[in-house]
C-alpha atoms as a PDB file:
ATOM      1  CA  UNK A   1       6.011 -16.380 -37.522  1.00  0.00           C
ATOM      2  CA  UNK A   2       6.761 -18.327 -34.338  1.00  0.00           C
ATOM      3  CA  UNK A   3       4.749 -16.767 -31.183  1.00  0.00           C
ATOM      4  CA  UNK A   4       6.006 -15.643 -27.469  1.00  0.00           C
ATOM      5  CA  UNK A   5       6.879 -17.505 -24.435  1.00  0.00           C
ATOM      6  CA  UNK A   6       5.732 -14.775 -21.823  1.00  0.00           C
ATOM      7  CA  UNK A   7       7.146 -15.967 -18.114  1.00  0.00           C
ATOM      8  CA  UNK A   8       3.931 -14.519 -16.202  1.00  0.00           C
ATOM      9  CA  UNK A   9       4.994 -14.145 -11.993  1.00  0.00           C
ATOM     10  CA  UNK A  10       1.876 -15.126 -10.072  1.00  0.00           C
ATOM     11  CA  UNK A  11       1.475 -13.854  -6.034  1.00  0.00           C
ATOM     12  CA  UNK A  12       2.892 -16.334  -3.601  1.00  0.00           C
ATOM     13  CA  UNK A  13       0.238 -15.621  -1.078  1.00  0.00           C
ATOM     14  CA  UNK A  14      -1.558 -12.091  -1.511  1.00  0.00           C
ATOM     15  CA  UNK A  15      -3.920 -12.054  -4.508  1.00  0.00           C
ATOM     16  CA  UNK A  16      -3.010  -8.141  -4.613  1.00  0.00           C
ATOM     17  CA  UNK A  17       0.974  -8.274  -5.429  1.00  0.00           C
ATOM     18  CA  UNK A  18      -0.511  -9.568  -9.141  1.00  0.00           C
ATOM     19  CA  UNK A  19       0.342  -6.890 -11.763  1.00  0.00           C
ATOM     20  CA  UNK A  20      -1.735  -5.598 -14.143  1.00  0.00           C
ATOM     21  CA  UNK A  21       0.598  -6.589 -17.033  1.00  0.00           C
ATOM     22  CA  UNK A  22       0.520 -10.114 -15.910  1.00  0.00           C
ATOM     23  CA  UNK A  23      -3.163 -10.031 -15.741  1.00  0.00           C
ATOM     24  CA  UNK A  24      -3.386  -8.503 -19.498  1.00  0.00           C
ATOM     25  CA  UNK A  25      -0.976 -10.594 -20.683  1.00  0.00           C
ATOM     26  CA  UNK A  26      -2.873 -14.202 -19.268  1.00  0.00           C
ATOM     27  CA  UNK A  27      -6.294 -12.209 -20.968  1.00  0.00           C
ATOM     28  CA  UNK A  28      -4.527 -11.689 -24.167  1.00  0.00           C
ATOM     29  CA  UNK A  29      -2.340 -15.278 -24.492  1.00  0.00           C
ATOM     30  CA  UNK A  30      -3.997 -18.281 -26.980  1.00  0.00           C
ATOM     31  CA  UNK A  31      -3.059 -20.635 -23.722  1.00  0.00           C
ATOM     32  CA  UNK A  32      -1.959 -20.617 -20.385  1.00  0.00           C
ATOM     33  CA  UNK A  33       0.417 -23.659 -19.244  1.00  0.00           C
ATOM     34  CA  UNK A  34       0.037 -24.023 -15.511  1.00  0.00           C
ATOM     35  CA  UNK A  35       2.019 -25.987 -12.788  1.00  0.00           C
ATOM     36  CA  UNK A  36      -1.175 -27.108 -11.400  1.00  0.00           C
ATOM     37  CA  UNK A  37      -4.066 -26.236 -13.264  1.00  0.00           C
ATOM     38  CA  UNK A  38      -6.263 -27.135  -9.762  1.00  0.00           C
ATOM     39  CA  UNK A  39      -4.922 -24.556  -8.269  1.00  0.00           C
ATOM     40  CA  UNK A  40      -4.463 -22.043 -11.022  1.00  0.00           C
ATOM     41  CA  UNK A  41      -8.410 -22.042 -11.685  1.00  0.00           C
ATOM     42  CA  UNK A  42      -9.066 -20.085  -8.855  1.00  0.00           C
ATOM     43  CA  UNK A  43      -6.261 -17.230  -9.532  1.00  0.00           C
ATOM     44  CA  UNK A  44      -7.886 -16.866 -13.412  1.00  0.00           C
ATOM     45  CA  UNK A  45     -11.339 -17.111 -11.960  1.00  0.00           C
ATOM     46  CA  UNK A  46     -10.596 -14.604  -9.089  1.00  0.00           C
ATOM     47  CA  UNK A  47      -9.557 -12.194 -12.238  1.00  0.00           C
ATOM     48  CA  UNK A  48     -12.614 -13.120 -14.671  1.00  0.00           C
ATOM     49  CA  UNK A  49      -9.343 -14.650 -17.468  1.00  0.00           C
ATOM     50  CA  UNK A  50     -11.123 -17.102 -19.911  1.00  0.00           C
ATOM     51  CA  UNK A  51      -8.254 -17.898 -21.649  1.00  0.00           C
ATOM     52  CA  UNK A  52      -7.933 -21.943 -22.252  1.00  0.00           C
ATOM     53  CA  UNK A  53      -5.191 -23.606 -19.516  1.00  0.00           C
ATOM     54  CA  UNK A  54      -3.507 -26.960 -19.864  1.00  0.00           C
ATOM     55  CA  UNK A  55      -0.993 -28.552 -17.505  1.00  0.00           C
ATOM     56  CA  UNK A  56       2.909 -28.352 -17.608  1.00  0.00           C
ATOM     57  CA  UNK A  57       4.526 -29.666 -14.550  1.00  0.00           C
ATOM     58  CA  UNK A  58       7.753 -31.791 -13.111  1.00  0.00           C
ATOM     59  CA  UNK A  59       6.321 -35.088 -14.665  1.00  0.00           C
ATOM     60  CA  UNK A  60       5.192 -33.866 -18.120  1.00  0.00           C
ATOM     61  CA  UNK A  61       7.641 -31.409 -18.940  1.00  0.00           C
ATOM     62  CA  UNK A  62       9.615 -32.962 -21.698  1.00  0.00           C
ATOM     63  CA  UNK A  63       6.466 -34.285 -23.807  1.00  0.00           C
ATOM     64  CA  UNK A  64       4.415 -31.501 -22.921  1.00  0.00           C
ATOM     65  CA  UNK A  65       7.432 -29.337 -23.360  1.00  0.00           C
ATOM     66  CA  UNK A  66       7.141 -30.464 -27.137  1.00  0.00           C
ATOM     67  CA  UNK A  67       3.836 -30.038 -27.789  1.00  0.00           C
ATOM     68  CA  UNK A  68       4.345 -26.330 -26.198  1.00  0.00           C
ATOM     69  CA  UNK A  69       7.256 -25.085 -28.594  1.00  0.00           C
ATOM     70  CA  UNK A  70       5.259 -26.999 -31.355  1.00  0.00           C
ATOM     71  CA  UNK A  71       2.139 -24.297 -30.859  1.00  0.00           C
ATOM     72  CA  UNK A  72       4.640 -21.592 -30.315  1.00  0.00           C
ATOM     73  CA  UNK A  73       6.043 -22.646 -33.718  1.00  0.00           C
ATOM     74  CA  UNK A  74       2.527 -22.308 -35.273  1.00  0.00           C
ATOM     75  CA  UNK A  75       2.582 -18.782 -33.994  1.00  0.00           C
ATOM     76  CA  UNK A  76       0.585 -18.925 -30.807  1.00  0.00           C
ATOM     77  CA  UNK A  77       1.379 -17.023 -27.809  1.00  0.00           C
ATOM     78  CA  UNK A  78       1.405 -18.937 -24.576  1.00  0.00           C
ATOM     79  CA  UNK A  79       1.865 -18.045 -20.937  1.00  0.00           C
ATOM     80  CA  UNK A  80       4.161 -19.962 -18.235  1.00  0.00           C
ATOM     81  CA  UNK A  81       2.714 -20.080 -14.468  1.00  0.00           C
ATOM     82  CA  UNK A  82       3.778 -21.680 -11.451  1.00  0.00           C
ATOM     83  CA  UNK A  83       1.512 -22.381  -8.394  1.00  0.00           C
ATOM     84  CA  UNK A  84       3.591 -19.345  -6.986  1.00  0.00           C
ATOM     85  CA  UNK A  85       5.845 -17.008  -8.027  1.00  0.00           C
ATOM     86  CA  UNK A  86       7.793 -16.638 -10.766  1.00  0.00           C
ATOM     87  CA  UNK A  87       8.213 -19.629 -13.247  1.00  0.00           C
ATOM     88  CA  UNK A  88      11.626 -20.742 -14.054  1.00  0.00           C
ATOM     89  CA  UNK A  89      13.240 -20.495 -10.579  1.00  0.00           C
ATOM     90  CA  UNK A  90      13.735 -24.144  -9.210  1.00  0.00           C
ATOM     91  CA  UNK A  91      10.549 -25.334 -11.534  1.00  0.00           C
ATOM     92  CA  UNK A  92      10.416 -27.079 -14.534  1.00  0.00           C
ATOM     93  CA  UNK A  93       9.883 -23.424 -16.580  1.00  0.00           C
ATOM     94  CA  UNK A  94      13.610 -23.701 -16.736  1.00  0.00           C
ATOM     95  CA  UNK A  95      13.614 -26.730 -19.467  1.00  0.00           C
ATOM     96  CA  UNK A  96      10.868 -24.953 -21.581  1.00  0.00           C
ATOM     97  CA  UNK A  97      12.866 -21.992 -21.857  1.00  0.00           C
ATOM     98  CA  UNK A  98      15.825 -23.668 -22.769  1.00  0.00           C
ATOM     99  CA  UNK A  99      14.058 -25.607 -24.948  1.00  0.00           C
ATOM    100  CA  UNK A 100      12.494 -21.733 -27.029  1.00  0.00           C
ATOM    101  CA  UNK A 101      15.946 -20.862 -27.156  1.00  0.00           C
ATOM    102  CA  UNK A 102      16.993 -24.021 -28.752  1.00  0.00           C
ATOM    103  CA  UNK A 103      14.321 -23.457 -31.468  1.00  0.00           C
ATOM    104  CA  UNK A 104      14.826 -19.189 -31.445  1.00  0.00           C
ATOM    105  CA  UNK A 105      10.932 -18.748 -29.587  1.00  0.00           C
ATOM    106  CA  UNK A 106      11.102 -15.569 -28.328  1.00  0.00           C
ATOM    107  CA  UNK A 107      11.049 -15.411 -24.392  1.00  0.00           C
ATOM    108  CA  UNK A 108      10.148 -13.018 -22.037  1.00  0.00           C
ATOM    109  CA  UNK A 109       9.861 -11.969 -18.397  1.00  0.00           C
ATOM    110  CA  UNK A 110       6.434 -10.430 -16.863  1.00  0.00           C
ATOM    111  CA  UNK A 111       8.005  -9.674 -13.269  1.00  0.00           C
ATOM    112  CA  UNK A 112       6.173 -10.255 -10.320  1.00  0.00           C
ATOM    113  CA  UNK A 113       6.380 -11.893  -6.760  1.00  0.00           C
ATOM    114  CA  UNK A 114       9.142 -14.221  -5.918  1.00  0.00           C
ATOM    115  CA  UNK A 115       9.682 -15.771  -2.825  1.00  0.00           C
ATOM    116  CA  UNK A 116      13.837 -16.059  -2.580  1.00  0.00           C
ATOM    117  CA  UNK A 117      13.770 -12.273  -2.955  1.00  0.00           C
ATOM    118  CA  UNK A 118      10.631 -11.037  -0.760  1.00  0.00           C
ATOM    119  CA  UNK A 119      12.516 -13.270   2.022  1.00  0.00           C
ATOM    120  CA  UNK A 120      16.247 -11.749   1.460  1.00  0.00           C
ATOM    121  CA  UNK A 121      14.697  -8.347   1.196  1.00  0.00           C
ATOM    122  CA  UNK A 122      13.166  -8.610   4.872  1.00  0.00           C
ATOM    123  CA  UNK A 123      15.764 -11.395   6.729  1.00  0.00           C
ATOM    124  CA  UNK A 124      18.179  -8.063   7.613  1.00  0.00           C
ATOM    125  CA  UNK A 125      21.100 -10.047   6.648  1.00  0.00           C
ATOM    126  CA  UNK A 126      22.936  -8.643   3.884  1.00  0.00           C
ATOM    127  CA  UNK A 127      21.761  -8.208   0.277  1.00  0.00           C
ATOM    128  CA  UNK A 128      24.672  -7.321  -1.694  1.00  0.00           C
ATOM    129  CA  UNK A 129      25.660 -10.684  -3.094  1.00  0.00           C
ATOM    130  CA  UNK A 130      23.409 -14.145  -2.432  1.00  0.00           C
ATOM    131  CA  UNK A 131      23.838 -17.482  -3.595  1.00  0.00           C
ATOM    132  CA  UNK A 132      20.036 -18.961  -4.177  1.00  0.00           C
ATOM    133  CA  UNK A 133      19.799 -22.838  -3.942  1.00  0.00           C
ATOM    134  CA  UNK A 134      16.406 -23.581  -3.800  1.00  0.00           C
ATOM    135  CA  UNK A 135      15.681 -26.759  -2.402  1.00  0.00           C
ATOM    136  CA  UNK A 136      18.606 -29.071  -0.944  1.00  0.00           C
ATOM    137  CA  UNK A 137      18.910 -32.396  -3.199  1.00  0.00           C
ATOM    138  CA  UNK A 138      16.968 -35.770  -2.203  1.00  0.00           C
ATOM    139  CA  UNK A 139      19.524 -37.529  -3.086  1.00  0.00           C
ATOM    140  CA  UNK A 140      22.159 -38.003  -0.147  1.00  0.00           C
ATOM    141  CA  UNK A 141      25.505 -37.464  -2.061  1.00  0.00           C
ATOM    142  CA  UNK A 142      24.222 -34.842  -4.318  1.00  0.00           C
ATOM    143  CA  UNK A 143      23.164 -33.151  -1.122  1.00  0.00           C
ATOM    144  CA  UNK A 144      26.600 -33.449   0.553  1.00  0.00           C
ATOM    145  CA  UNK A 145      28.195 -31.932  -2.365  1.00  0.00           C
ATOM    146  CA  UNK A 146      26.261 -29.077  -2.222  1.00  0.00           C
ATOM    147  CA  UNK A 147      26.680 -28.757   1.820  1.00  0.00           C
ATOM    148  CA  UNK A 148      30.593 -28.745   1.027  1.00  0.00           C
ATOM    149  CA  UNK A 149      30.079 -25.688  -1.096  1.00  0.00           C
ATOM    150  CA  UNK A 150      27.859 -24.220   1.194  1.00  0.00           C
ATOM    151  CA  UNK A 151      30.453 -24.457   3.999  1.00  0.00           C
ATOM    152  CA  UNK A 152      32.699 -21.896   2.173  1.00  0.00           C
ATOM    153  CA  UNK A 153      29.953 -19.615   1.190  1.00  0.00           C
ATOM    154  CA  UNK A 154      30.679 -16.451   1.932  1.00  0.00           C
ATOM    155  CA  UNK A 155      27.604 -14.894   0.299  1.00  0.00           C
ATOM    156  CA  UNK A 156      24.162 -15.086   1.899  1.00  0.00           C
ATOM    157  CA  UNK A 157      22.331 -18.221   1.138  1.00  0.00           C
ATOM    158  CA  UNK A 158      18.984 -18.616   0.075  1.00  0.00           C
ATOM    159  CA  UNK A 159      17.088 -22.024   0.880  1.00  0.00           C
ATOM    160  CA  UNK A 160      13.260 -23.240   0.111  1.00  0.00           C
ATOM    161  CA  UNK A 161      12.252 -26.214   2.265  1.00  0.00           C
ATOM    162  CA  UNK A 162       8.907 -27.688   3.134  1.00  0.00           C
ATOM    163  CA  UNK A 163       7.365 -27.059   6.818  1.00  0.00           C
ATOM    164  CA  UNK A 164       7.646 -31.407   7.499  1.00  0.00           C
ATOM    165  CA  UNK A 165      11.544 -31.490   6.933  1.00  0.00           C
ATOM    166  CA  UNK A 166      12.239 -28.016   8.340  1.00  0.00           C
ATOM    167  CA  UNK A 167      13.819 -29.283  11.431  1.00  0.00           C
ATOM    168  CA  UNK A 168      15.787 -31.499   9.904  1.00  0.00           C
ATOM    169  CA  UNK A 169      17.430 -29.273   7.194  1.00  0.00           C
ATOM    170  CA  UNK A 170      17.997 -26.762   9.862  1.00  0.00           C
ATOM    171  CA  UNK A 171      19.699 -29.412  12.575  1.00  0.00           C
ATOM    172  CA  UNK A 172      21.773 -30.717   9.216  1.00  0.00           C
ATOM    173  CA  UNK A 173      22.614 -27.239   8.648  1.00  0.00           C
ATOM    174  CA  UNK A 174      23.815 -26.518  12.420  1.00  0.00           C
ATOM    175  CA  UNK A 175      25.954 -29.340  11.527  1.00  0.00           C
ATOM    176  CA  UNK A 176      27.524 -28.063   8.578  1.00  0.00           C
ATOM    177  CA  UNK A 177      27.535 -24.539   8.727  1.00  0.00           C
ATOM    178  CA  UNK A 178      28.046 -24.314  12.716  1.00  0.00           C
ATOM    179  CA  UNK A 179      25.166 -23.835  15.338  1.00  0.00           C
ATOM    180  CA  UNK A 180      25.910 -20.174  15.782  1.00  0.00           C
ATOM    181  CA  UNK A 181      25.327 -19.010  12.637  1.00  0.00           C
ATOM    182  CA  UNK A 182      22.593 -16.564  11.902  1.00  0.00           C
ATOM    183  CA  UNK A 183      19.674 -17.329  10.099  1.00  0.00           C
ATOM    184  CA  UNK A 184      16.287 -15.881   9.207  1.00  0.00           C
ATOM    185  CA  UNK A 185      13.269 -18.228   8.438  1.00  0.00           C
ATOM    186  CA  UNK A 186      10.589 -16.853   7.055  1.00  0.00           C
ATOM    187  CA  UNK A 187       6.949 -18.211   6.522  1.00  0.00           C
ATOM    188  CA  UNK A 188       3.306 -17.299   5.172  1.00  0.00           C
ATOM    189  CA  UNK A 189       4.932 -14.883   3.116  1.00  0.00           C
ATOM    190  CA  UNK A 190       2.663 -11.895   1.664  1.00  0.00           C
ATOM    191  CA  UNK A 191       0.182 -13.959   3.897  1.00  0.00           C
ATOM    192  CA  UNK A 192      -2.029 -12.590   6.648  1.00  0.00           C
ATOM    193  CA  UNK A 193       0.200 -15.248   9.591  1.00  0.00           C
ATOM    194  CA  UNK A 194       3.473 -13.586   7.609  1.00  0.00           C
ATOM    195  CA  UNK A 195       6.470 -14.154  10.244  1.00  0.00           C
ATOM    196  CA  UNK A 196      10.430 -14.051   9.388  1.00  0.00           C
ATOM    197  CA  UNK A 197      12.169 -15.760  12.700  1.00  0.00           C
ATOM    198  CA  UNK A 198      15.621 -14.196  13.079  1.00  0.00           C
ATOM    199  CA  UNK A 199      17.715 -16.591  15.382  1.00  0.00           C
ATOM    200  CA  UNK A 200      21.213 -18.897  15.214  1.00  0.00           C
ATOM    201  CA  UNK A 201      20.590 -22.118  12.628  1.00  0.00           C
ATOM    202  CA  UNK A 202      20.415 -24.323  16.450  1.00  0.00           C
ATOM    203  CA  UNK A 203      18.559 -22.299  18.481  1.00  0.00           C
ATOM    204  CA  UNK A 204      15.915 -22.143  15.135  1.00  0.00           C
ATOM    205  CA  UNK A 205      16.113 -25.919  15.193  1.00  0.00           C
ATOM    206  CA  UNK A 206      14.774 -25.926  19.293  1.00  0.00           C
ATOM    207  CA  UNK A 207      12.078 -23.689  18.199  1.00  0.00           C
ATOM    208  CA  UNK A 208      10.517 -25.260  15.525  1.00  0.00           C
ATOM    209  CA  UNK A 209      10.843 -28.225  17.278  1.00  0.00           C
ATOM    210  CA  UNK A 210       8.313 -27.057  19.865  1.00  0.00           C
ATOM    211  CA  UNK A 211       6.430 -25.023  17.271  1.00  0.00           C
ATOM    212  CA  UNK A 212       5.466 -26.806  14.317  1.00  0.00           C
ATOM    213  CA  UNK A 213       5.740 -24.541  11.361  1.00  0.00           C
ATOM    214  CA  UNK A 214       3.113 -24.454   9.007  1.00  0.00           C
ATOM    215  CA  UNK A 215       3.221 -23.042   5.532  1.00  0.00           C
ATOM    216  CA  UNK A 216       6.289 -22.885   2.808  1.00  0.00           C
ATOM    217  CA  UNK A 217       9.321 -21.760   3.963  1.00  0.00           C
ATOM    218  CA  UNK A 218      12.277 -19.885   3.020  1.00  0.00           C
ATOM    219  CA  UNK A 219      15.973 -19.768   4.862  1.00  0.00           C
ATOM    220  CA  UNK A 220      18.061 -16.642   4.307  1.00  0.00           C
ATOM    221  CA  UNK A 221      21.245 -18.053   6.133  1.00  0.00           C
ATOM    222  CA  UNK A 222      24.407 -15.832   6.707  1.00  0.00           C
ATOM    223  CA  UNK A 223      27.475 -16.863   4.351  1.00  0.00           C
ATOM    224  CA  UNK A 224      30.560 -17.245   6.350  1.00  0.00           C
ATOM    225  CA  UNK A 225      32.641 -14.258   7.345  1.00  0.00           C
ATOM    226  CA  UNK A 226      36.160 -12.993   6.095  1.00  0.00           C
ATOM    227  CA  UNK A 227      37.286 -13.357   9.313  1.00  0.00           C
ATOM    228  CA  UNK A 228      36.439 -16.701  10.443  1.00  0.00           C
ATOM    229  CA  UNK A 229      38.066 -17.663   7.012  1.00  0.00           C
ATOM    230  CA  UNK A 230      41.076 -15.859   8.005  1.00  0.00           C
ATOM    231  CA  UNK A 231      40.293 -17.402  11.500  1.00  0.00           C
ATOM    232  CA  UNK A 232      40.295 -20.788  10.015  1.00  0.00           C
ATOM    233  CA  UNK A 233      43.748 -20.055   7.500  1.00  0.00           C
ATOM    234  CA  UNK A 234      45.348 -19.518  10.925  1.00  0.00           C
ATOM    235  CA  UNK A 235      44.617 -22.171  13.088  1.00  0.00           C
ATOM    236  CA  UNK A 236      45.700 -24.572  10.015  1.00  0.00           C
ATOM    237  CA  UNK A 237      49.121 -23.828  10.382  1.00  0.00           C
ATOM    238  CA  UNK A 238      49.185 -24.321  14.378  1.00  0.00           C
ATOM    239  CA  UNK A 239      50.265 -27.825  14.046  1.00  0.00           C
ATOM    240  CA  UNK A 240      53.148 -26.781  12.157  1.00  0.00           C
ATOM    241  CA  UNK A 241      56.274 -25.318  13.487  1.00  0.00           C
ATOM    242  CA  UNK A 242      57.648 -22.332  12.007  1.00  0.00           C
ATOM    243  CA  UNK A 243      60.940 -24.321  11.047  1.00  0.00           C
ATOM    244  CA  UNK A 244      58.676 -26.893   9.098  1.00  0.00           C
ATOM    245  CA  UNK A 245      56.676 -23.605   8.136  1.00  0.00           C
ATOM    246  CA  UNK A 246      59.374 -22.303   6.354  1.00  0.00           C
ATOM    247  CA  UNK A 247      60.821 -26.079   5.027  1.00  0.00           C
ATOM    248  CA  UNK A 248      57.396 -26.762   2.967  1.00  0.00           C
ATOM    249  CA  UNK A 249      58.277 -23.292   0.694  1.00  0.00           C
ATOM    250  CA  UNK A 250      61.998 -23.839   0.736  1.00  0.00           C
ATOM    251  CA  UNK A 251      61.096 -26.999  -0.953  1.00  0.00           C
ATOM    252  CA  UNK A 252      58.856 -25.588  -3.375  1.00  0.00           C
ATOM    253  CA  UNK A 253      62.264 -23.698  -4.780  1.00  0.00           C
ATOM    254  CA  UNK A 254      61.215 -20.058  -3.157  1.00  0.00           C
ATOM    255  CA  UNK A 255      64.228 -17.941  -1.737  1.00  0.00           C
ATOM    256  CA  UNK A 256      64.733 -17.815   2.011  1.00  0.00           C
ATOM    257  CA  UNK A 257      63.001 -13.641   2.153  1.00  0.00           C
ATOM    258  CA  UNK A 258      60.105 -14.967   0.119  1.00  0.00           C
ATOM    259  CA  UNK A 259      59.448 -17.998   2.209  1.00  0.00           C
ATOM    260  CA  UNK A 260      59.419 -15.993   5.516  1.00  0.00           C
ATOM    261  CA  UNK A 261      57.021 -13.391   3.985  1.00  0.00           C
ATOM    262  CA  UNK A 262      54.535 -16.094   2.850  1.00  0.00           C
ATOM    263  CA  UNK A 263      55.015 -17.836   6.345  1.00  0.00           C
ATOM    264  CA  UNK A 264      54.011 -14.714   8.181  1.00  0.00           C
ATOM    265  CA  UNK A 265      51.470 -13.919   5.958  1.00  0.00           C
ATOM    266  CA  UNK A 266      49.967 -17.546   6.567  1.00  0.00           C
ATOM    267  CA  UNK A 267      50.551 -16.874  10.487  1.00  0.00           C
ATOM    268  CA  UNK A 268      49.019 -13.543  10.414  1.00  0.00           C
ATOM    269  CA  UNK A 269      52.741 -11.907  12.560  1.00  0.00           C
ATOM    270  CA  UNK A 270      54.678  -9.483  11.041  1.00  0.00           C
ATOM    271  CA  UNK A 271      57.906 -10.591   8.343  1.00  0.00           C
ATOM    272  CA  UNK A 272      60.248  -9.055  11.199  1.00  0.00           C
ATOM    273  CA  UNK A 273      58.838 -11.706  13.978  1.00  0.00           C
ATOM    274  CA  UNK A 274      59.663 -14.760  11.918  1.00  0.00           C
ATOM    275  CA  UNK A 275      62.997 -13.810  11.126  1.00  0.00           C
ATOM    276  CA  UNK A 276      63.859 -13.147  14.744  1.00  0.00           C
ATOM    277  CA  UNK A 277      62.287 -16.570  15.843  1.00  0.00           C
ATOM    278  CA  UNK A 278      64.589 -18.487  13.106  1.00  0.00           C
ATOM    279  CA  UNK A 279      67.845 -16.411  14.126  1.00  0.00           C
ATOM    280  CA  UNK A 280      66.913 -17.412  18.016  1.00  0.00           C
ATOM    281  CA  UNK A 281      67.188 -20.886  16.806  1.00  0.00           C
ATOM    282  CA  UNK A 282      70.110 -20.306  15.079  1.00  0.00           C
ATOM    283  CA  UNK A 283      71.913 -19.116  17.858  1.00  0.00           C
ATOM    284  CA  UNK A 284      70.599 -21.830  20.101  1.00  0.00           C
ATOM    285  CA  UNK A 285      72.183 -24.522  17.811  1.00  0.00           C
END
């Protein structure tokens, strides 16, 4: 009988926010695949867990990936941790996983810490719906095609970027998403230097700019409102007369009454105020 992929969530700063079923189930596992097994040491020595470690990471993950499922196969039970956090979320936990599933290894969670979500809970920006992107892509046209997307968003976004290029993703976000829009950055999280900056994406680029930031960091950036969308729908039509308003859906075979609704809808005026501008033209030909 094939053994148990257990996702274990390890603190992403306070030794504390560990649970006890994370701590029993890294005791009780045949191995423990780590991110970094450097820096793992000192979380299983800080909880007296003897259990043997060996390395899955970024570089490794497809090889060691099948020398993983090929011990879960044998029936051993084996537990994923990250550096911090909880595994799967923008780390290479996500191919493993796929892979059990590919081969029917049972998977499960052992919930914990996790940075995208400690940082949404406490940005005050709204929680309802989120879109999480982790880190922006390296590569320069994969990263303008998620930008693109981003400019529409209209849920709140959720970024991880490294202190170094902070001030750069936030001036390239100023950019995209316009200077004025609100963002919370937050740093040291769980950690005793903790701070979440609430500010506009441009006036957060000045600041960092003075004050280098130091630790990991997480954006929680407002999505873009309903009414700078509608804003937006609006000033598109501007440049277009009513007359050639109305002319683009008269040519897409709708009647005149349907064409004037749609128009005014796009215009945001009533029906009644189109219809009175096109019979004032009338009567002025």
């Amino acid at each position: 009988m094939a053994g148990t992929l257990y996702l274990c969530a390890t603190p992403i700063g306070n030794l504390e926010d560990i649970t006890f079923r994370v701590i029993r189930t890294l005791k009780e596992a045949d191995l423990i695949a780590a991110e970094d097994t450097r820096n793992s040491i000192k979380l299983l020595n800080h909880f007296d867990i003897r259990t043997p470690m060996t390395s899955y990471h970024e570089y490794n993950k497809y090889d060691k990936g099948r020398k993983l499922i090929d011990e879960l196969l044998d029936g051993k039970n084996i537990a994923l941790i990250t550096d911090a956090g909880t595994p799967g979320i923008s780390d290479p936990g996500e191919e493993l996983v796929r892979m059990c599933r590919d081969e029917g290894i049972r998977v499960t969670s052992v919930p914990g810490a996790a940075a995208c979500i400690t940082a949404l809970t406490m940005s005050g920006l709204p929680t309802r719906r989120f879109a999480f992107e982790a880190f922006l892509p390296s590569d320069r046209k994969e990263r303008e095609g998620v930008l693109e997307e981003l400019e529409k968003e209209t849920r709140t976004i959720i970024l991880y970027e490294a202190p170094h290029r902070l001030v750069k993703t936030l001036g390239l976000l100023a950019g995209r998403l316009g200077e004025n829009r609100k963002v919370t950055v937050c740093r040291e999280l769980t950690k005793r230097h903790e701070t979440a900056y609430e500010s506009t994406l441009s006036d957060a680029e000045e600041y960092y700019r003075k004050n280098e930031p130091k630790g990991e960091c997480v954006l929680v950036i407002a999505g873009k409102s309903r009414e700078e969308i509608l804003q937006e729908e609006k000033e598109k039509w501007e440049d277009m007369t009513i007359e050639e308003h109305m002319k683009m859906y008269l040519s897409q075979g709708l009647e005149r009454k349907e064409a004037m609704k749609r128009t005014a809808k796009d215009r945001g005026v009533p029906k009644r105020e189109i219809y009175n501008y096109l019979e004032e033209i009338k009567r002025e030909q």
